[in-house]
PDB file of N, CA and C in Angstrom:
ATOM      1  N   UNK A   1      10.605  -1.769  12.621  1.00  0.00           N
ATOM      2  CA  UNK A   1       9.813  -0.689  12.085  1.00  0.00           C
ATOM      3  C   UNK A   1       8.474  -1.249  11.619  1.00  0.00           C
ATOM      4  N   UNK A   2       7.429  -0.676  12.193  1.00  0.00           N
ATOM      5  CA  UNK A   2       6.016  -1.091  11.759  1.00  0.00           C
ATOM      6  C   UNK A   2       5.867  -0.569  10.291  1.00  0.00           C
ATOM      7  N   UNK A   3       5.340  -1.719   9.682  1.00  0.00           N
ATOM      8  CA  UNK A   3       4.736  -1.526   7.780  1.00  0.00           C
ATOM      9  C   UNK A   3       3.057  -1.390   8.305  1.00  0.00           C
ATOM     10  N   UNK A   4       2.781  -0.187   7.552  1.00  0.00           N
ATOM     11  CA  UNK A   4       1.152  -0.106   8.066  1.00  0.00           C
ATOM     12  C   UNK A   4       0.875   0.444   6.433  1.00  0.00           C
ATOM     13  N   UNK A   5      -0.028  -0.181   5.237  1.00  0.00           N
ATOM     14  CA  UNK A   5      -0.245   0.320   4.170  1.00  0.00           C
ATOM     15  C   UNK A   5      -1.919   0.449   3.897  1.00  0.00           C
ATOM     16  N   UNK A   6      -2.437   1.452   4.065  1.00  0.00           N
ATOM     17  CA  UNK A   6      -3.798   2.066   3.419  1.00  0.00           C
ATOM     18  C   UNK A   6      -4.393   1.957   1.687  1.00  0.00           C
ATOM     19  N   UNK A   7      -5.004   1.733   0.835  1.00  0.00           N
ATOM     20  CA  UNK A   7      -4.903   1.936  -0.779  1.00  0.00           C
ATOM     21  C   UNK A   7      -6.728   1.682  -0.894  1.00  0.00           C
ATOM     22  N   UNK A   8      -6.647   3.034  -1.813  1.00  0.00           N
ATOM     23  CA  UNK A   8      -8.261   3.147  -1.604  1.00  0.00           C
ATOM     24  C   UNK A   8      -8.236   2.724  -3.139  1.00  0.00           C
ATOM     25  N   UNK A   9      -8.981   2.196  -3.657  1.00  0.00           N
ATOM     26  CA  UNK A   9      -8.908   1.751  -4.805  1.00  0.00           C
ATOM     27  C   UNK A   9     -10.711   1.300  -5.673  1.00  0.00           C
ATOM     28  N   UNK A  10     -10.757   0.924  -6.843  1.00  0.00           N
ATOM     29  CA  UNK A  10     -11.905   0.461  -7.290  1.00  0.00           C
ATOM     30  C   UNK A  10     -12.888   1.466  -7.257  1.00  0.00           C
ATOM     31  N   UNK A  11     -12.625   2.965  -8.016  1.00  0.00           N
ATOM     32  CA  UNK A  11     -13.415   4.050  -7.405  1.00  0.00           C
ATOM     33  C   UNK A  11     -14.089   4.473  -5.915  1.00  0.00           C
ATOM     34  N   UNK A  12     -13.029   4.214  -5.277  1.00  0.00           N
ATOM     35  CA  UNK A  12     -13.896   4.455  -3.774  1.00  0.00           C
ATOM     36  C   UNK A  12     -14.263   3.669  -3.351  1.00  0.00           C
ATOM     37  N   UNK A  13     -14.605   2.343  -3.552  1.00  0.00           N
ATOM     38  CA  UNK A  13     -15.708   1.372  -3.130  1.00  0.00           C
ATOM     39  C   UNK A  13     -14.900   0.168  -2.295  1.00  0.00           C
ATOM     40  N   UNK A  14     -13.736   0.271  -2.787  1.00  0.00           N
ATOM     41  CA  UNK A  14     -12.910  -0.620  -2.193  1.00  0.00           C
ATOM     42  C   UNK A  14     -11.514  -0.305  -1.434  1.00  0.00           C
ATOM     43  N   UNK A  15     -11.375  -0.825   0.020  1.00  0.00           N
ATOM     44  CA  UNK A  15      -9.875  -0.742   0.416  1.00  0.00           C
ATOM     45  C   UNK A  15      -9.070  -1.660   1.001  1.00  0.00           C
ATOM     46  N   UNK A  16      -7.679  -1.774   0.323  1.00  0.00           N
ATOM     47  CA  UNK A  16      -6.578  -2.851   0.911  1.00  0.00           C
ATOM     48  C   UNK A  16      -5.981  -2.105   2.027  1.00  0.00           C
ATOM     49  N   UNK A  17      -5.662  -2.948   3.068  1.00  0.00           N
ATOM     50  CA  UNK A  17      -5.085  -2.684   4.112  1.00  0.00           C
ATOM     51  C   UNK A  17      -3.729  -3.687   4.656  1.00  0.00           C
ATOM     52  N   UNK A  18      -2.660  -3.099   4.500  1.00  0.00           N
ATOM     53  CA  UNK A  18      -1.786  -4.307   4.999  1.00  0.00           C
ATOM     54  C   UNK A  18      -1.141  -4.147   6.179  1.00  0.00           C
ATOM     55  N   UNK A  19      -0.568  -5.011   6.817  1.00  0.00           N
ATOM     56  CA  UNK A  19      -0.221  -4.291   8.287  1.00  0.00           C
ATOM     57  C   UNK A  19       1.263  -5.881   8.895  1.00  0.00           C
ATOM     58  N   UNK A  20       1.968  -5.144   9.290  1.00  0.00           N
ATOM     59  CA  UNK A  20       3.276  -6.484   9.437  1.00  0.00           C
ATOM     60  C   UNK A  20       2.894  -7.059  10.978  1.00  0.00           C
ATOM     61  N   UNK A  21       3.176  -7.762  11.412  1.00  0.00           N
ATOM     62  CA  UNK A  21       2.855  -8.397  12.896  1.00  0.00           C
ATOM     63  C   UNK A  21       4.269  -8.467  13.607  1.00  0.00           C
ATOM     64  N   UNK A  22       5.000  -7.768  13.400  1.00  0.00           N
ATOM     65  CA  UNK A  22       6.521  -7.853  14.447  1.00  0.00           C
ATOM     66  C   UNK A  22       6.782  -6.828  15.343  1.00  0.00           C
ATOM     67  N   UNK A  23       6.737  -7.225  16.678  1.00  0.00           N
ATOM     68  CA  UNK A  23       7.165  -6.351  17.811  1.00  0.00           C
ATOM     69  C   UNK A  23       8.687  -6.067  17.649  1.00  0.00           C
ATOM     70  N   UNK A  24       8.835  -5.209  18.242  1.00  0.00           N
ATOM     71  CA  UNK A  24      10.293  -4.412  18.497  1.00  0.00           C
ATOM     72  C   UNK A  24      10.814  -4.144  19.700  1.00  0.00           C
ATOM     73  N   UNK A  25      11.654  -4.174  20.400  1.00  0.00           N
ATOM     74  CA  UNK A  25      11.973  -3.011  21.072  1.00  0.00           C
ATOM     75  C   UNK A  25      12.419  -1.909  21.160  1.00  0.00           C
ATOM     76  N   UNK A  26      13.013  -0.918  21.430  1.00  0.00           N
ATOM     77  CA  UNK A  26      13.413   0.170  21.329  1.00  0.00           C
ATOM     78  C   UNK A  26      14.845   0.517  20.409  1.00  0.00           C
ATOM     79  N   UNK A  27      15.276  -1.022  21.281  1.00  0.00           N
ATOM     80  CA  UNK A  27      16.998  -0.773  21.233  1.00  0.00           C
ATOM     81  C   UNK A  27      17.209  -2.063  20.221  1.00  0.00           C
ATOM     82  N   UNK A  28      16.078  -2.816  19.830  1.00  0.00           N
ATOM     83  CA  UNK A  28      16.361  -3.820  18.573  1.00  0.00           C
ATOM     84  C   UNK A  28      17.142  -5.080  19.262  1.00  0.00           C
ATOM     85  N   UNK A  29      16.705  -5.136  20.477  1.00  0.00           N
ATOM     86  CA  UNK A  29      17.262  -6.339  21.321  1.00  0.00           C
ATOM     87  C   UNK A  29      16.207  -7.758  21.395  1.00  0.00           C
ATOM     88  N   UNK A  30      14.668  -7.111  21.145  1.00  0.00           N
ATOM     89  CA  UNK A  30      14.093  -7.863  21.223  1.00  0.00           C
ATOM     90  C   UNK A  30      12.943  -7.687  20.602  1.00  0.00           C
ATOM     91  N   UNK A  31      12.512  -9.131  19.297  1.00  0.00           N
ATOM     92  CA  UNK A  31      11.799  -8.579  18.374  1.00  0.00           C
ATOM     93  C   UNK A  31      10.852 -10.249  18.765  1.00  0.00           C
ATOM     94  N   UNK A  32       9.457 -10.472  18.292  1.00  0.00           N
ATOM     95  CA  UNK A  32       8.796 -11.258  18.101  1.00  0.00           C
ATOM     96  C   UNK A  32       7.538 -10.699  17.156  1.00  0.00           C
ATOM     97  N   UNK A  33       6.753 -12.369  16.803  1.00  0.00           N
ATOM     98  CA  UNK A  33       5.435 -11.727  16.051  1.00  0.00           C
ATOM     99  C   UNK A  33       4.393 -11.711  17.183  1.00  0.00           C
ATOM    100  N   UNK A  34       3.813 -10.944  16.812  1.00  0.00           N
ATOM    101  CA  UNK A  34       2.826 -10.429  17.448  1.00  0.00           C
ATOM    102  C   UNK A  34       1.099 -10.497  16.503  1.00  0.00           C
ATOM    103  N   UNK A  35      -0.076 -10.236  17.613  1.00  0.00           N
ATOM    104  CA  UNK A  35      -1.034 -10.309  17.156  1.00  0.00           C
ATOM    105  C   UNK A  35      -1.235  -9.068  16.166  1.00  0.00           C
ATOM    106  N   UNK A  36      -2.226  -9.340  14.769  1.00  0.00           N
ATOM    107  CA  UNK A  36      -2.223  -8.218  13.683  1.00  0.00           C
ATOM    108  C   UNK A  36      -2.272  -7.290  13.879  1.00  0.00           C
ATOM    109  N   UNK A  37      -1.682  -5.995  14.034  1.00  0.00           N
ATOM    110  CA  UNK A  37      -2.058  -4.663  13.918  1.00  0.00           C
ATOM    111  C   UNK A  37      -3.147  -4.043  13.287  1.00  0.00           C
ATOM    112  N   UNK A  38      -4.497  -5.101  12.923  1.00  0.00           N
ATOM    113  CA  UNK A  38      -5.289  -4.290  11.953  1.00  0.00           C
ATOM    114  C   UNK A  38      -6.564  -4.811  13.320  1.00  0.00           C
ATOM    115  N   UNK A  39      -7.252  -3.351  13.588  1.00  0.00           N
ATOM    116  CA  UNK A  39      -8.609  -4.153  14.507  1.00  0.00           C
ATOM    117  C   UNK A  39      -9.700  -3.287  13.788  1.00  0.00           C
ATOM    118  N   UNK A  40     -11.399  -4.333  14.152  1.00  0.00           N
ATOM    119  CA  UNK A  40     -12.331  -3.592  13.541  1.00  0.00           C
ATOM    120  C   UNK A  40     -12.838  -2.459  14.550  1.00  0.00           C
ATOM    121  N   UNK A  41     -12.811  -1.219  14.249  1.00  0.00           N
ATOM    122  CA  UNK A  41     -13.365  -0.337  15.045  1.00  0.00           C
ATOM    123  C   UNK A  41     -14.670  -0.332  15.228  1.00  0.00           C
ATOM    124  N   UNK A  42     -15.543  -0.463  14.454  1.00  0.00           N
ATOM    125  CA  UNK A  42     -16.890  -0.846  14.050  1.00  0.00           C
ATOM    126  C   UNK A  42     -17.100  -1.747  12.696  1.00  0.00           C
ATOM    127  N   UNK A  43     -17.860  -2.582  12.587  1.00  0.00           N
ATOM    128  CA  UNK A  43     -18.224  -3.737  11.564  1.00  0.00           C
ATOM    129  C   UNK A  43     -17.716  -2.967  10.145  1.00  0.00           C
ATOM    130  N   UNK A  44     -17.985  -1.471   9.999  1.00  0.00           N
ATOM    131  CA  UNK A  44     -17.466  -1.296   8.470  1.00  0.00           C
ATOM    132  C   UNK A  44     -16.255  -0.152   8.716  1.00  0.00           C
ATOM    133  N   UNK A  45     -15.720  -0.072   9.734  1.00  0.00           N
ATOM    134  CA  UNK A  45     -14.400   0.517   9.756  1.00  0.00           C
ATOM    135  C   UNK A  45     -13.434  -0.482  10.372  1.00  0.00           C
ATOM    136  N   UNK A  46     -11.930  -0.121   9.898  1.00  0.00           N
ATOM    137  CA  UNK A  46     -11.170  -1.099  10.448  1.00  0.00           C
ATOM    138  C   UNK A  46      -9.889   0.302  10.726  1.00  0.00           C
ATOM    139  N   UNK A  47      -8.839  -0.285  12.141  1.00  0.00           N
ATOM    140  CA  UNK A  47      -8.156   1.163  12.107  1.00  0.00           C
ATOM    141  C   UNK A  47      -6.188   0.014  12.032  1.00  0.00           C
ATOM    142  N   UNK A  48      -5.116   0.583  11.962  1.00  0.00           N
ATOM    143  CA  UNK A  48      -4.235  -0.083  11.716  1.00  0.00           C
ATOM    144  C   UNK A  48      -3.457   0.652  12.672  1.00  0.00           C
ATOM    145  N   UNK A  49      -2.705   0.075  13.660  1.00  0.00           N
ATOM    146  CA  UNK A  49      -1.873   0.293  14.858  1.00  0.00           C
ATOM    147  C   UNK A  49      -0.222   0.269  14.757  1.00  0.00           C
ATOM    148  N   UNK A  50       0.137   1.241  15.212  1.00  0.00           N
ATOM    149  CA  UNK A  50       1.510   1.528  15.059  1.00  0.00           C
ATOM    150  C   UNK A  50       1.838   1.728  16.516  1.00  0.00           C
ATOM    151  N   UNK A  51       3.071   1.962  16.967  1.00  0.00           N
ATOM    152  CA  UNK A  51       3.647   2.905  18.265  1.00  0.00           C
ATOM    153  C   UNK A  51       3.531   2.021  19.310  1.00  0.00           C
ATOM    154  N   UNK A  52       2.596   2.458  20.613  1.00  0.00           N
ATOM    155  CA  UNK A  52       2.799   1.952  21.886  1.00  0.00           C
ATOM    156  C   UNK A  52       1.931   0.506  22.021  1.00  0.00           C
ATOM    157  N   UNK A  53       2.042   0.501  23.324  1.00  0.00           N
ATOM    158  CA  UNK A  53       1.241  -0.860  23.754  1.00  0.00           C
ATOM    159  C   UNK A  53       0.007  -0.039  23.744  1.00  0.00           C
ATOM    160  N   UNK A  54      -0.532   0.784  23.676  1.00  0.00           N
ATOM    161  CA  UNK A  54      -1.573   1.782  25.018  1.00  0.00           C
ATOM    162  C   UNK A  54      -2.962   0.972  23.622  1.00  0.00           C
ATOM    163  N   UNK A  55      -2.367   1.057  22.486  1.00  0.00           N
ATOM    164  CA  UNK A  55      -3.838   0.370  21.485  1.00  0.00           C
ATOM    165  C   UNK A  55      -4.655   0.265  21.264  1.00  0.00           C
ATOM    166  N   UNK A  56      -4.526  -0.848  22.495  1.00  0.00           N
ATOM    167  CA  UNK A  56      -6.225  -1.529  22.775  1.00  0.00           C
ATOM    168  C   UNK A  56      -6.845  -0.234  23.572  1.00  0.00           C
ATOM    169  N   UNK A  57      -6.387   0.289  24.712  1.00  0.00           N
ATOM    170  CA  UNK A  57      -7.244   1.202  25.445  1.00  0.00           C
ATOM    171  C   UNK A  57      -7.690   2.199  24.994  1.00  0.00           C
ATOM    172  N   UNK A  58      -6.950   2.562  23.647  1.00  0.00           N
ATOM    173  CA  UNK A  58      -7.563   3.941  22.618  1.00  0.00           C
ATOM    174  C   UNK A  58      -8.546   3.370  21.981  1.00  0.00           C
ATOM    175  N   UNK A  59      -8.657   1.991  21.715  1.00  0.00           N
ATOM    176  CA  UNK A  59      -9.465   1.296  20.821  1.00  0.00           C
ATOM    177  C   UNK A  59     -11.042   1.259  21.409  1.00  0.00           C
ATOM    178  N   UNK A  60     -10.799   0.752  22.666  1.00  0.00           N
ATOM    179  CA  UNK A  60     -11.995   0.273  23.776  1.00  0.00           C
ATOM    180  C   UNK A  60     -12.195   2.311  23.920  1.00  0.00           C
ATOM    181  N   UNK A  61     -11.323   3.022  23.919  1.00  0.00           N
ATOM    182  CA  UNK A  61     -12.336   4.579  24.580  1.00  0.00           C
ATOM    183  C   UNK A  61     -12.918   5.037  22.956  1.00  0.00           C
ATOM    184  N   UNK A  62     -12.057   4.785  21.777  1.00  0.00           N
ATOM    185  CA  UNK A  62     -12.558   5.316  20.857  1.00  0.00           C
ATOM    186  C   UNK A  62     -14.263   4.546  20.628  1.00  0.00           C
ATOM    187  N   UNK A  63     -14.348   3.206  21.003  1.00  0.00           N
ATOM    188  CA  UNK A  63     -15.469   2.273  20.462  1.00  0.00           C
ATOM    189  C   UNK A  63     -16.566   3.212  21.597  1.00  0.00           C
ATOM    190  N   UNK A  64     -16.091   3.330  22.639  1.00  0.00           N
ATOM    191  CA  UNK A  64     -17.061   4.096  23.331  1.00  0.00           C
ATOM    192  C   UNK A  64     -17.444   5.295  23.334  1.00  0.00           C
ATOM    193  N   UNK A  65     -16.855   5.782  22.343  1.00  0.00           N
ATOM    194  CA  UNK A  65     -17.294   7.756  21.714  1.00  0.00           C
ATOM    195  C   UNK A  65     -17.859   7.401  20.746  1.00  0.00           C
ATOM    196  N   UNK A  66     -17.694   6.502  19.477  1.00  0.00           N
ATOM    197  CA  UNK A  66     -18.416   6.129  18.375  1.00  0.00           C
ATOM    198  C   UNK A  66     -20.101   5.326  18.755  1.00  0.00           C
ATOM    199  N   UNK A  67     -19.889   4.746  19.630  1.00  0.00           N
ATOM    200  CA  UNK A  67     -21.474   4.056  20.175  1.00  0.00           C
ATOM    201  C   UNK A  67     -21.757   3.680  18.680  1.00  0.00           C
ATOM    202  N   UNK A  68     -21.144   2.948  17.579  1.00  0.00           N
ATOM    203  CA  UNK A  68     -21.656   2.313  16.726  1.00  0.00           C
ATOM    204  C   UNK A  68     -23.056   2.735  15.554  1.00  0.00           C
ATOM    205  N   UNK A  69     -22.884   4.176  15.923  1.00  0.00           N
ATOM    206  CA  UNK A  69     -23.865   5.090  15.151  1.00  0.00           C
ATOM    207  C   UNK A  69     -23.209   6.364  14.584  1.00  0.00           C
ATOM    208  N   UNK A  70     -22.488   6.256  14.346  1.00  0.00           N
ATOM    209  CA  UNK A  70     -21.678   7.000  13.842  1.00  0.00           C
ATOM    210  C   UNK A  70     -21.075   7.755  12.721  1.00  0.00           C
ATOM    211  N   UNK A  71     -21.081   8.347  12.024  1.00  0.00           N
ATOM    212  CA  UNK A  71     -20.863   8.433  10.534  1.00  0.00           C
ATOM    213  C   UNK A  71     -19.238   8.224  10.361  1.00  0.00           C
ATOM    214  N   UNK A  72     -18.923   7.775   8.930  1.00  0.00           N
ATOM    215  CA  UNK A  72     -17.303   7.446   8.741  1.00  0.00           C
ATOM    216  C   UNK A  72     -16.416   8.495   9.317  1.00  0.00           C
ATOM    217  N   UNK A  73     -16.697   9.415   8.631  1.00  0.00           N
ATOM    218  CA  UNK A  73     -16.361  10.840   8.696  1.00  0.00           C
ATOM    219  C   UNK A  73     -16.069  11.301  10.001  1.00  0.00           C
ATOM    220  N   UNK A  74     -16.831  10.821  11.335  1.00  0.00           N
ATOM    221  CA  UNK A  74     -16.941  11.398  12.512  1.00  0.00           C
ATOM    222  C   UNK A  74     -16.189  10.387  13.344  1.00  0.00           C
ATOM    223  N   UNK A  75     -15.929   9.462  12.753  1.00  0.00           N
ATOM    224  CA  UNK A  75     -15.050   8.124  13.835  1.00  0.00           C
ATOM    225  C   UNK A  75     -13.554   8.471  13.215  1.00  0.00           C
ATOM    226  N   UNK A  76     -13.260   9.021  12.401  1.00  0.00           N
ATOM    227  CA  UNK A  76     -12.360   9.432  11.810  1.00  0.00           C
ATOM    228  C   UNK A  76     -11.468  10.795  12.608  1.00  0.00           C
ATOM    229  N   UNK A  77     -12.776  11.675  13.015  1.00  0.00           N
ATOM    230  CA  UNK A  77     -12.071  12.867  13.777  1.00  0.00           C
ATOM    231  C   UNK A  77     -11.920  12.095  15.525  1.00  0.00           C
ATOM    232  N   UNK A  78     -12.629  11.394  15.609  1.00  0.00           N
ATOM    233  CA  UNK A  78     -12.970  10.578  17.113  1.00  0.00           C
ATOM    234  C   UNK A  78     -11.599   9.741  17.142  1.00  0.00           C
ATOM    235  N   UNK A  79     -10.564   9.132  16.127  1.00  0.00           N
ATOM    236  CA  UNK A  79      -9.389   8.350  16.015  1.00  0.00           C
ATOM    237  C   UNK A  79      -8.252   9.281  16.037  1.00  0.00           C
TER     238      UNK A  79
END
């Protein structure tokens, strides 16, 4: 089971992000660590990955709807 934890903290200004690195399989036959579940979407957003392999390719189409000009707010509805 993926641990993925968000905590906005320090009036707004600050956030912890924690994220576990263990693959699974379906049927719990086959587990390893894996690379972090936490990637930067843009230099001041970061997004935390759960579920399939598919990831990276939501990652690479989302980076290419955001074009790095983006407001928080709008990479947010774009994820």
């Amino acid at each position: 089971m993926t641990q993925l934890v968000g905590v906005i903290c320090e009036n707004r200004e600050e956030v912890i992000l924690i994220s576990d690195r263990m693959v699974t399989t379906a049927d719990g036959s086959l587990a390893f660590e894996h690379e972090p579940k936490v990637e930067f979407i843009v230099p001041s957003a970061l997004v935390l990955m759960a579920g399939s392999i598919h990831e990276p390719e939501l990652i690479t189409d989302a980076r290419s709807a955001i074009k790095g000009k983006t407001p928080l707010r709008e990479i947010a509805d774009i994820l």
